[in-house]
PDB file of N, CA and C in Angstrom:
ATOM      1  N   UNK A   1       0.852  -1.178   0.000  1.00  0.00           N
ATOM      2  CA  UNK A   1       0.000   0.000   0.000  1.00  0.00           C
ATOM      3  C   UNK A   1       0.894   1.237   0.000  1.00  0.00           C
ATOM      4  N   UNK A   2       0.735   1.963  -0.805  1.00  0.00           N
ATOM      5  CA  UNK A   2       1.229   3.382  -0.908  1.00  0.00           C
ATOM      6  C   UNK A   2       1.253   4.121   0.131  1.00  0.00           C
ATOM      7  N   UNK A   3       1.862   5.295   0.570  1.00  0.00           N
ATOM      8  CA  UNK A   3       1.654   6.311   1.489  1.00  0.00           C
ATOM      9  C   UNK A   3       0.425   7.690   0.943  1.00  0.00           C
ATOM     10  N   UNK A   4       0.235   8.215   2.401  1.00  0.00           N
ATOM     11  CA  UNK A   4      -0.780   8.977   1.596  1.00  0.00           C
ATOM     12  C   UNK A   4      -0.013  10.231   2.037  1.00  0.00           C
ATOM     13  N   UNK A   5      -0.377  11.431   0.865  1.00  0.00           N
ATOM     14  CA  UNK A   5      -0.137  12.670   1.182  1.00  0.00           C
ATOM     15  C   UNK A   5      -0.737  13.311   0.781  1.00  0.00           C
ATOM     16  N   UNK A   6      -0.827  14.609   1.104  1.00  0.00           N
ATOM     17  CA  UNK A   6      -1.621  15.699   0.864  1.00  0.00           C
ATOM     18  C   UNK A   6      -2.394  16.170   1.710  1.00  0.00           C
ATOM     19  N   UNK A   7      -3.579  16.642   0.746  1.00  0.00           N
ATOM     20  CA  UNK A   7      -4.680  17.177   1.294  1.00  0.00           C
ATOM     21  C   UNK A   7      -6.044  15.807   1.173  1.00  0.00           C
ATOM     22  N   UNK A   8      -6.784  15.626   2.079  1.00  0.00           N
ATOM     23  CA  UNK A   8      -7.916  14.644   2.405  1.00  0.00           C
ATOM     24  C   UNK A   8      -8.869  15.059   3.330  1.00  0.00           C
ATOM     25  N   UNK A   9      -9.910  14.749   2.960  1.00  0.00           N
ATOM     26  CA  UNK A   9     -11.164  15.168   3.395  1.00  0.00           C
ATOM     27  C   UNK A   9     -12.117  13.961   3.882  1.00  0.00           C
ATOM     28  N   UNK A  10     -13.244  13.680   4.283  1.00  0.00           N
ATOM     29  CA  UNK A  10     -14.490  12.753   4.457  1.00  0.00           C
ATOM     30  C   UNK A  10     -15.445  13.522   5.482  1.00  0.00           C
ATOM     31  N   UNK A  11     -16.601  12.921   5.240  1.00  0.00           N
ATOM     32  CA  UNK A  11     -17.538  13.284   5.833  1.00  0.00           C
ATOM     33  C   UNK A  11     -17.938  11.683   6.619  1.00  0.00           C
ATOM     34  N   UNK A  12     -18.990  11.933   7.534  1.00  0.00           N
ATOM     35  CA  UNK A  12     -18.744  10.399   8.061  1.00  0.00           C
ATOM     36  C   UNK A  12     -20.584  10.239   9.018  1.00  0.00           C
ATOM     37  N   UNK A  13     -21.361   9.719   8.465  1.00  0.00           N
ATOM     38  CA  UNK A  13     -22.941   9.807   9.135  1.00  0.00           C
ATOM     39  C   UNK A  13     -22.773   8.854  10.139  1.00  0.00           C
ATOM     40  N   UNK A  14     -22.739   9.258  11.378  1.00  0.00           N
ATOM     41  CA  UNK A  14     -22.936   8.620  12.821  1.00  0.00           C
ATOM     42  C   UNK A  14     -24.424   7.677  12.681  1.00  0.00           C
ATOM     43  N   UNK A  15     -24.136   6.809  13.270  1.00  0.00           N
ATOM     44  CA  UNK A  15     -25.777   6.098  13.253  1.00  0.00           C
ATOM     45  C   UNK A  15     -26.822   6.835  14.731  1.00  0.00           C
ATOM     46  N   UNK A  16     -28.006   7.580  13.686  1.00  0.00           N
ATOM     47  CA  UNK A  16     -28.150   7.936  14.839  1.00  0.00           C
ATOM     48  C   UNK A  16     -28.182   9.997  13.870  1.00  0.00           C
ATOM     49  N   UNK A  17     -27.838   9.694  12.856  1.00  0.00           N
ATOM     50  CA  UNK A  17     -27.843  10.800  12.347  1.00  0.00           C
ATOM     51  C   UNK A  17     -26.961  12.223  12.358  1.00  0.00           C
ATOM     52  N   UNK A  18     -25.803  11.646  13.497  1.00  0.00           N
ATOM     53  CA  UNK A  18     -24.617  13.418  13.352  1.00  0.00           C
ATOM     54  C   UNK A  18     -23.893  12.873  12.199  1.00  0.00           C
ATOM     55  N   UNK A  19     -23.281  13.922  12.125  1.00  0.00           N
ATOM     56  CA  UNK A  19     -22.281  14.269  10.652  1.00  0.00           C
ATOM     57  C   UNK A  19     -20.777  14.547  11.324  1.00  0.00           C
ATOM     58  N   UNK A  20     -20.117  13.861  10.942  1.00  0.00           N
ATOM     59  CA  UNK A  20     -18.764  14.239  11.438  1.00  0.00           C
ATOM     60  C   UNK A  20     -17.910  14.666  10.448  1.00  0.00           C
ATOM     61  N   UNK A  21     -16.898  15.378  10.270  1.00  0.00           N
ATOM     62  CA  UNK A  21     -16.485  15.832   9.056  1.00  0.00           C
ATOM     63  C   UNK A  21     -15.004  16.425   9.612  1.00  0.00           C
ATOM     64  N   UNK A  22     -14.195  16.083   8.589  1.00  0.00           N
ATOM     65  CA  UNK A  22     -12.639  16.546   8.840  1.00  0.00           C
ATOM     66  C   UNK A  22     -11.784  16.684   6.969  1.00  0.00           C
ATOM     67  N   UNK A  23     -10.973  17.487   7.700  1.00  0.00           N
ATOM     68  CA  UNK A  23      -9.698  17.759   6.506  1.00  0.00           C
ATOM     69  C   UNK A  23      -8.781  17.975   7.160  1.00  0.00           C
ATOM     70  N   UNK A  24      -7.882  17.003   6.443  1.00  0.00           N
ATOM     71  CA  UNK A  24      -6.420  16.834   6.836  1.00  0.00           C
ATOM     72  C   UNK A  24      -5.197  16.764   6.207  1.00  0.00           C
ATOM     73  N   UNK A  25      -4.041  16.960   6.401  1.00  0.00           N
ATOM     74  CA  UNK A  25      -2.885  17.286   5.448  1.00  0.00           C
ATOM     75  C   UNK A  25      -2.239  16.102   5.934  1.00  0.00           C
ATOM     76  N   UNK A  26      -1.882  15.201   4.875  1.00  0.00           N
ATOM     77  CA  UNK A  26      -0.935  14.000   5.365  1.00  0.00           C
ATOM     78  C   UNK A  26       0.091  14.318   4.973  1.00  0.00           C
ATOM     79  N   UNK A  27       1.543  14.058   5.439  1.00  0.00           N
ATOM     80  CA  UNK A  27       2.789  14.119   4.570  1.00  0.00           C
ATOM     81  C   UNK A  27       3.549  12.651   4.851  1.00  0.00           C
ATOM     82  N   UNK A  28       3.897  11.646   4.324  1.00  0.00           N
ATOM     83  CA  UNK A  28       4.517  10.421   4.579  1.00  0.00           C
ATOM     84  C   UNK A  28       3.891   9.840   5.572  1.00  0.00           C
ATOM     85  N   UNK A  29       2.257   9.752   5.373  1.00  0.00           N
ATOM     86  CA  UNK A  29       2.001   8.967   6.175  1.00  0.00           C
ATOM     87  C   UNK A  29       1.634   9.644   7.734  1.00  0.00           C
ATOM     88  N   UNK A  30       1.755  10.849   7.484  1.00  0.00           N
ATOM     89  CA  UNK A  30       1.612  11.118   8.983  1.00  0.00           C
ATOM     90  C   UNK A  30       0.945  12.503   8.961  1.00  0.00           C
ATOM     91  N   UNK A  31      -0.015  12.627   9.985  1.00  0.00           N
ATOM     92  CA  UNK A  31      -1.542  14.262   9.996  1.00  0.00           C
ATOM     93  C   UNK A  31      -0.455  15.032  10.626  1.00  0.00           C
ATOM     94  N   UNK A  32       0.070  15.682   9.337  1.00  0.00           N
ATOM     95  CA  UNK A  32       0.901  17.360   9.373  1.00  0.00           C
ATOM     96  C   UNK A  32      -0.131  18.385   9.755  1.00  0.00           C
ATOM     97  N   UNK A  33      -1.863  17.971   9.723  1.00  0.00           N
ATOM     98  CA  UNK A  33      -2.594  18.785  10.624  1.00  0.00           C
ATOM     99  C   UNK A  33      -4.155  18.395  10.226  1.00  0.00           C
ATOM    100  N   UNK A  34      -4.946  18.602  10.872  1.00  0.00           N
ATOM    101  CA  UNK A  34      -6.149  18.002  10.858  1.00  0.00           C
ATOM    102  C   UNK A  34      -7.687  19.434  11.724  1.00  0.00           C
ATOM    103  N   UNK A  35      -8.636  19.402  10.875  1.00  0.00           N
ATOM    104  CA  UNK A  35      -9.817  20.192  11.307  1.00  0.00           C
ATOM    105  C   UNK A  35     -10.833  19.129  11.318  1.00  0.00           C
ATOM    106  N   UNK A  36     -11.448  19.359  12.511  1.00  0.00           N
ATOM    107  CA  UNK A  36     -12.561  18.446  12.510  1.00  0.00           C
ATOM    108  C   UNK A  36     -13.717  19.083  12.851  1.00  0.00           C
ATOM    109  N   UNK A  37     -14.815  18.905  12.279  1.00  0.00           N
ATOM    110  CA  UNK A  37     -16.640  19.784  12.387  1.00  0.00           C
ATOM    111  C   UNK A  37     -17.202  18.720  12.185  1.00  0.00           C
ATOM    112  N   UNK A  38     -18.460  19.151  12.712  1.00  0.00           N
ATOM    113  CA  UNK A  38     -19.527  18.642  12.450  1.00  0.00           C
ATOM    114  C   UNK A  38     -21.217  19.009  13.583  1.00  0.00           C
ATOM    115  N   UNK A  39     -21.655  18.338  13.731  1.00  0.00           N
ATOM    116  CA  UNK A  39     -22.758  18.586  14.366  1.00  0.00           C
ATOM    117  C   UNK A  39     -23.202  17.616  15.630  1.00  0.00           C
ATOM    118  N   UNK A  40     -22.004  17.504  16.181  1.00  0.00           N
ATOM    119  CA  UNK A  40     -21.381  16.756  17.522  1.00  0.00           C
ATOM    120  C   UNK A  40     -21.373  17.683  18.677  1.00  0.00           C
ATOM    121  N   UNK A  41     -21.184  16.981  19.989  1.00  0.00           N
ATOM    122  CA  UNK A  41     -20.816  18.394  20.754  1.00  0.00           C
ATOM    123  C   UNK A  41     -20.037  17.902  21.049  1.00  0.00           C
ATOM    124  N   UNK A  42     -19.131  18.700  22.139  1.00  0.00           N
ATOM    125  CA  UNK A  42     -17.983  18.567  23.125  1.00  0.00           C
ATOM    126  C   UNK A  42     -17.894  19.268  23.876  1.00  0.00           C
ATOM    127  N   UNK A  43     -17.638  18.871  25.128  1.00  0.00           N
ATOM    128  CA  UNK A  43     -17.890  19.655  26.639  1.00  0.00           C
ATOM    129  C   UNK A  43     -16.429  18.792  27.242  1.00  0.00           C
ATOM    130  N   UNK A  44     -15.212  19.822  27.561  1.00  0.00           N
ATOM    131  CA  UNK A  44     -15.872  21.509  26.984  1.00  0.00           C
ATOM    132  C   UNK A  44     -15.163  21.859  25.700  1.00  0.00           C
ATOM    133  N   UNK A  45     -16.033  22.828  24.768  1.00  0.00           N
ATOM    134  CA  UNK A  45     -15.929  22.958  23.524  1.00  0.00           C
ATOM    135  C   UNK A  45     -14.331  23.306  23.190  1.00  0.00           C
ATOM    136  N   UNK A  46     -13.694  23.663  24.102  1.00  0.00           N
ATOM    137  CA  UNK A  46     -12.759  24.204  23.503  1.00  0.00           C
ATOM    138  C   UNK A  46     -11.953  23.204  23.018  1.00  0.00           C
ATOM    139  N   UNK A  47     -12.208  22.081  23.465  1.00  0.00           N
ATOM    140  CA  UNK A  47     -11.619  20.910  23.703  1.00  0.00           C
ATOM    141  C   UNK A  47     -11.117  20.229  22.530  1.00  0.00           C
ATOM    142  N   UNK A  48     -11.900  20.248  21.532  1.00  0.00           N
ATOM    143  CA  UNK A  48     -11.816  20.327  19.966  1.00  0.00           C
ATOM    144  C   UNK A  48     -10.234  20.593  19.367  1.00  0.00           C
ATOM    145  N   UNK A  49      -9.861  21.414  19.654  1.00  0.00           N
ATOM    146  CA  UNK A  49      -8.877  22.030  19.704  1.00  0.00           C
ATOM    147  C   UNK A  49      -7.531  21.175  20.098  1.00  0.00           C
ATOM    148  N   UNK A  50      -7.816  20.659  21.599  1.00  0.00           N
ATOM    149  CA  UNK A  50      -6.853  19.831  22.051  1.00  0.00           C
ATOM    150  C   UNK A  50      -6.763  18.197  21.247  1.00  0.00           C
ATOM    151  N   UNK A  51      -7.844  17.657  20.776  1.00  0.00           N
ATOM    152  CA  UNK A  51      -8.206  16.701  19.977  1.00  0.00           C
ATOM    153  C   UNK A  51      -7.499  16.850  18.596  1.00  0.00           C
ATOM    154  N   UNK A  52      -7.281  17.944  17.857  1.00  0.00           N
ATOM    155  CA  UNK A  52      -6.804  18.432  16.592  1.00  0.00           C
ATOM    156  C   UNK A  52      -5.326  18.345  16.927  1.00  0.00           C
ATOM    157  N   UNK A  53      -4.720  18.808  17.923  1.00  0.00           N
ATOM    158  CA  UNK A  53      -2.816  18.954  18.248  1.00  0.00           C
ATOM    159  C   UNK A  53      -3.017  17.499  18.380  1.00  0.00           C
ATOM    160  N   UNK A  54      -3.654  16.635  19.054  1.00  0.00           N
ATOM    161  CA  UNK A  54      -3.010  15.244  19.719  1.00  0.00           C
ATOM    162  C   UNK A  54      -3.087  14.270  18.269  1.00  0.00           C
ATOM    163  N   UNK A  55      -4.316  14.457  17.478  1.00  0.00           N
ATOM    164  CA  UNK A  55      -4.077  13.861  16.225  1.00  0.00           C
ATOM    165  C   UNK A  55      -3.036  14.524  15.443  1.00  0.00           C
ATOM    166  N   UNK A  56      -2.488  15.366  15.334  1.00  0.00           N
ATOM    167  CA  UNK A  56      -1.541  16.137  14.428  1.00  0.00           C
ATOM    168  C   UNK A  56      -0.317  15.265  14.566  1.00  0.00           C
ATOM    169  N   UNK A  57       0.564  14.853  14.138  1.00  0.00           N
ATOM    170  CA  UNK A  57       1.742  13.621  14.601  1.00  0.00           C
ATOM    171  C   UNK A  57       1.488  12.251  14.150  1.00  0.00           C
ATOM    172  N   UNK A  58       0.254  12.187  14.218  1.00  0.00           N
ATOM    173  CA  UNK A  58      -0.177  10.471  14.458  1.00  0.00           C
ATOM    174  C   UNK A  58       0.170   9.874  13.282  1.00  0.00           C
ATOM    175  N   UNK A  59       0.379   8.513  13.114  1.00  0.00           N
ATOM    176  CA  UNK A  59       0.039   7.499  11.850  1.00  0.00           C
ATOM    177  C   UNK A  59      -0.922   7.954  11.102  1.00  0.00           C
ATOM    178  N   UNK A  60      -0.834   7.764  10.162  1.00  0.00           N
ATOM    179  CA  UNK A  60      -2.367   7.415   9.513  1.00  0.00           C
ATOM    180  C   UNK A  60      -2.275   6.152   9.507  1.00  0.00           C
ATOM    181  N   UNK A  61      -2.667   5.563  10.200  1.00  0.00           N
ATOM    182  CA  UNK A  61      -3.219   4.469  10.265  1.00  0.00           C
ATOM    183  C   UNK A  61      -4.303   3.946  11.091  1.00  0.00           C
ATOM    184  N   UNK A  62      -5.303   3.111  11.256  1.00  0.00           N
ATOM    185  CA  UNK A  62      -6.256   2.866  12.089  1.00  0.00           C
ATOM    186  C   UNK A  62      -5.909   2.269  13.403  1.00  0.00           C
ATOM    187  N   UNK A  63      -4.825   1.618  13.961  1.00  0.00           N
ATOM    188  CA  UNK A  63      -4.475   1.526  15.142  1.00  0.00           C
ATOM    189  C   UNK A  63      -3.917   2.597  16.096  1.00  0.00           C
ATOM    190  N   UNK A  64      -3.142   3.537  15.330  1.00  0.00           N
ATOM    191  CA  UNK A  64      -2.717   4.796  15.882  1.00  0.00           C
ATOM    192  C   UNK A  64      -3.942   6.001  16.339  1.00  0.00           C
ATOM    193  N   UNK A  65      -4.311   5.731  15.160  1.00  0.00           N
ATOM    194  CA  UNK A  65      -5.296   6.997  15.508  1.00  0.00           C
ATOM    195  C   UNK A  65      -6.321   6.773  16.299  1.00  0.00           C
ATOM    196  N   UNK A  66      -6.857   5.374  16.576  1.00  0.00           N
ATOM    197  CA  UNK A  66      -7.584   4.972  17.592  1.00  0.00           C
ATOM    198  C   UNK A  66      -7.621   4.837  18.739  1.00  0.00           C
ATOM    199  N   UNK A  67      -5.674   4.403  18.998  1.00  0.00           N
ATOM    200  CA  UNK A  67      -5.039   4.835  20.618  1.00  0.00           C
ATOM    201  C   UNK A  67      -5.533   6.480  20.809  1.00  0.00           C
ATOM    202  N   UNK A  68      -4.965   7.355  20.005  1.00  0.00           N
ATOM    203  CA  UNK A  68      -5.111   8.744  20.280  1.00  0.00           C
ATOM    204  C   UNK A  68      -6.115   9.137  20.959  1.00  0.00           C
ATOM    205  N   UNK A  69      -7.136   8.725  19.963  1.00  0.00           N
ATOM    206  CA  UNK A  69      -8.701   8.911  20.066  1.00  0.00           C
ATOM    207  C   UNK A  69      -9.496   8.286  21.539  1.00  0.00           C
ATOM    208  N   UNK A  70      -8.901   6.911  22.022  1.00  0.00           N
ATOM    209  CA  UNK A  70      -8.841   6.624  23.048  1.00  0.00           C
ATOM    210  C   UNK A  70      -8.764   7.427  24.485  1.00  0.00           C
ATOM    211  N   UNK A  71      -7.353   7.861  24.073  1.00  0.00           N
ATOM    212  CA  UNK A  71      -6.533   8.278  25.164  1.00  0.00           C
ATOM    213  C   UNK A  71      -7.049   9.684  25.616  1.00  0.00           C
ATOM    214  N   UNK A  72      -7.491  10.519  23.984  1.00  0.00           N
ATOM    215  CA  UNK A  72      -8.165  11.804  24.405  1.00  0.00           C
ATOM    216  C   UNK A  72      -9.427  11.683  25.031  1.00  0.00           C
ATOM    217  N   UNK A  73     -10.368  10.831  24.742  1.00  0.00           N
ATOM    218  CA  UNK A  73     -11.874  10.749  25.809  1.00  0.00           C
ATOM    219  C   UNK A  73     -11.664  10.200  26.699  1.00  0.00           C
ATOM    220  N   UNK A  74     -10.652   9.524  27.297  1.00  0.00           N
ATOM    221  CA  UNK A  74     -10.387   9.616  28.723  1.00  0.00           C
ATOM    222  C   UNK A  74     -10.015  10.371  29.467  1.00  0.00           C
ATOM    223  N   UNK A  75      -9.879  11.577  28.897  1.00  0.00           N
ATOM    224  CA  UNK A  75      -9.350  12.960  29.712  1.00  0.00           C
ATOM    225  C   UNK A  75     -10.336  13.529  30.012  1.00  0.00           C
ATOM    226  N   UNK A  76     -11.539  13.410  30.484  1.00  0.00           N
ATOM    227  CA  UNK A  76     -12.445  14.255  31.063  1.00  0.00           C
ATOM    228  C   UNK A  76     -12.930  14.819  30.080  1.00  0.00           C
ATOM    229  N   UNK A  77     -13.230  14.507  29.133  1.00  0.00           N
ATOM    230  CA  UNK A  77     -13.873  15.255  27.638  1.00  0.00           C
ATOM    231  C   UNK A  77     -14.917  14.223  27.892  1.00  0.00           C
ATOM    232  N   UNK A  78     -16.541  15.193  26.932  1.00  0.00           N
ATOM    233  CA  UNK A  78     -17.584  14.531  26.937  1.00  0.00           C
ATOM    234  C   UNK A  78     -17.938  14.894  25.365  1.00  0.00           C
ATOM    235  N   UNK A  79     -18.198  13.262  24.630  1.00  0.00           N
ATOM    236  CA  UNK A  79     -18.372  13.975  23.557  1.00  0.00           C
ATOM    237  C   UNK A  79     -20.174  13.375  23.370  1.00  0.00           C
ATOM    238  N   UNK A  80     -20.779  14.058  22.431  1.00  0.00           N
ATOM    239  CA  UNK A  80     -22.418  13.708  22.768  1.00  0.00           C
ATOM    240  C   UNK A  80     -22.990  13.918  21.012  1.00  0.00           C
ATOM    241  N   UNK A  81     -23.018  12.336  20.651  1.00  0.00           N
ATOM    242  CA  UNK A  81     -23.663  11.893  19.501  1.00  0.00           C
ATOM    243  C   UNK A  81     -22.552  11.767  18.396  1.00  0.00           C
ATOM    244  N   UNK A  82     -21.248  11.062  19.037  1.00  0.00           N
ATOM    245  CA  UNK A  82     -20.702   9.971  18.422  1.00  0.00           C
ATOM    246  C   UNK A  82     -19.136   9.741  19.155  1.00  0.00           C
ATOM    247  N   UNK A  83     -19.018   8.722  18.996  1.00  0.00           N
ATOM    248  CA  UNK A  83     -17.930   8.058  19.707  1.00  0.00           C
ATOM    249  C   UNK A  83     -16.466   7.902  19.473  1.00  0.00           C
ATOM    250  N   UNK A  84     -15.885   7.614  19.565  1.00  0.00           N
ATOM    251  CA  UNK A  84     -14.249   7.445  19.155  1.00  0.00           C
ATOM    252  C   UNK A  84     -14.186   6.684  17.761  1.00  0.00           C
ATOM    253  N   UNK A  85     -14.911   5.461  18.226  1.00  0.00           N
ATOM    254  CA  UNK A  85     -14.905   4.558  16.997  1.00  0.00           C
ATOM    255  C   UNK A  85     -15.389   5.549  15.580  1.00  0.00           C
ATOM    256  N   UNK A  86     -16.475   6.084  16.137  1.00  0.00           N
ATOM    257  CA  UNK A  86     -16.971   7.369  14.768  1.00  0.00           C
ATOM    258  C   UNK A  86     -15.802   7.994  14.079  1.00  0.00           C
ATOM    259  N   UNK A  87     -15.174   8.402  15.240  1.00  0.00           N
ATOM    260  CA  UNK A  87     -13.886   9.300  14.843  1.00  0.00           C
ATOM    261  C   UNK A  87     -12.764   8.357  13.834  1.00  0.00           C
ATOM    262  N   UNK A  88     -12.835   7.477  14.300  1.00  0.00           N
ATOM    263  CA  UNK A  88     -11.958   6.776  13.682  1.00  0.00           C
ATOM    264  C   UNK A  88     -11.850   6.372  12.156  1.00  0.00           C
ATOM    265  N   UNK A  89     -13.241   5.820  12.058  1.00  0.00           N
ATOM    266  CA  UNK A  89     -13.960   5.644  10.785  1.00  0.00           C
ATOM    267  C   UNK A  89     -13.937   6.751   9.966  1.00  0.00           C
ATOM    268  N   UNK A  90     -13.954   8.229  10.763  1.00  0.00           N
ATOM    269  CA  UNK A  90     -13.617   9.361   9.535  1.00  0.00           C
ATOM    270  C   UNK A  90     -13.097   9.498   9.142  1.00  0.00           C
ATOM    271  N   UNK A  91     -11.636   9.549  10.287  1.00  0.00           N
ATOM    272  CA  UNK A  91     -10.551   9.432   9.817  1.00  0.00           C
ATOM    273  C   UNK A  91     -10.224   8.692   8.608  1.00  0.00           C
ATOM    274  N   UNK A  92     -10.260   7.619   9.152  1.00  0.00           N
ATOM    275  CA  UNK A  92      -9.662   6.505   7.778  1.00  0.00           C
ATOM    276  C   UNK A  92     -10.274   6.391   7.266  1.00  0.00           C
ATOM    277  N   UNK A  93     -11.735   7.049   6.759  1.00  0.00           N
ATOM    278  CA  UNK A  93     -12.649   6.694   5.449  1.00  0.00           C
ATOM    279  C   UNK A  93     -11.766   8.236   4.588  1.00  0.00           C
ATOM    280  N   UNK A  94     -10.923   9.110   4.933  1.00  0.00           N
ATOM    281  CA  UNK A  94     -10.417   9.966   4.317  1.00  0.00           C
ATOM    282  C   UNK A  94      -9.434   9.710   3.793  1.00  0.00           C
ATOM    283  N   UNK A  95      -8.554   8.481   3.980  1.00  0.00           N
ATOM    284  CA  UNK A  95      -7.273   8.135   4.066  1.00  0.00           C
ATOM    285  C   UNK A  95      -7.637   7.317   2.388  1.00  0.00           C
ATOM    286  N   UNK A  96      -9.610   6.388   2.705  1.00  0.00           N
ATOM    287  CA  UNK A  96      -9.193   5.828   1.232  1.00  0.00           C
ATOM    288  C   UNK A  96     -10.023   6.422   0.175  1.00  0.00           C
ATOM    289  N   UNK A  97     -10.113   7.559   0.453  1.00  0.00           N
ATOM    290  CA  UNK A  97     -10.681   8.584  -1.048  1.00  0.00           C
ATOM    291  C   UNK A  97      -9.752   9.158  -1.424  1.00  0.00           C
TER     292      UNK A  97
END
């Protein structure tokens, strides 16, 4: 499998109806930086933010980014109408468009 770079995008329908949505810059394989929206919440909002630096570094890959994703909703973050696994799936549904 190739490496990915660039610029990548996905949108991602939570079951249950939220929209999760991100764009991200890969360079060799790895999120040189990442925005994530959608119609999710997070408490507390700013929090978003801290979620975007901790993915920034990561693999692209689905084991990496899932520790991350892990490790950040165990920090006292509440996220409300979709889950890590959601996150994950966006992620890497961007990785294969």
């Amino acid at each position: 499998m190739g490496q990915k770079n660039g610029i990548l995008s996905a949108d991602y329908k939570v079951k249950g109806g939220k929209l999760l949505r991100c764009n991200l810059n890969v360079d060799n394989d790895i999120i040189s930086s990442i925005k994530i929206t959608g119609d999710f919440f997070m408490y507390p909002e700013e929090k978003i933010e801290s979620l975007e630096q901790m993915l920034t570094g990561a693999k692209m890959d689905e084991e990496s980014v899932r520790e991350k994703m892990n490790a950040f909703l165990s920090s006292n973050v509440q996220v409300v109408g979709a889950d890590a696994e959601d996150f994950v799936k966006l992620i890497m549904s961007a990785s294969a468009n």
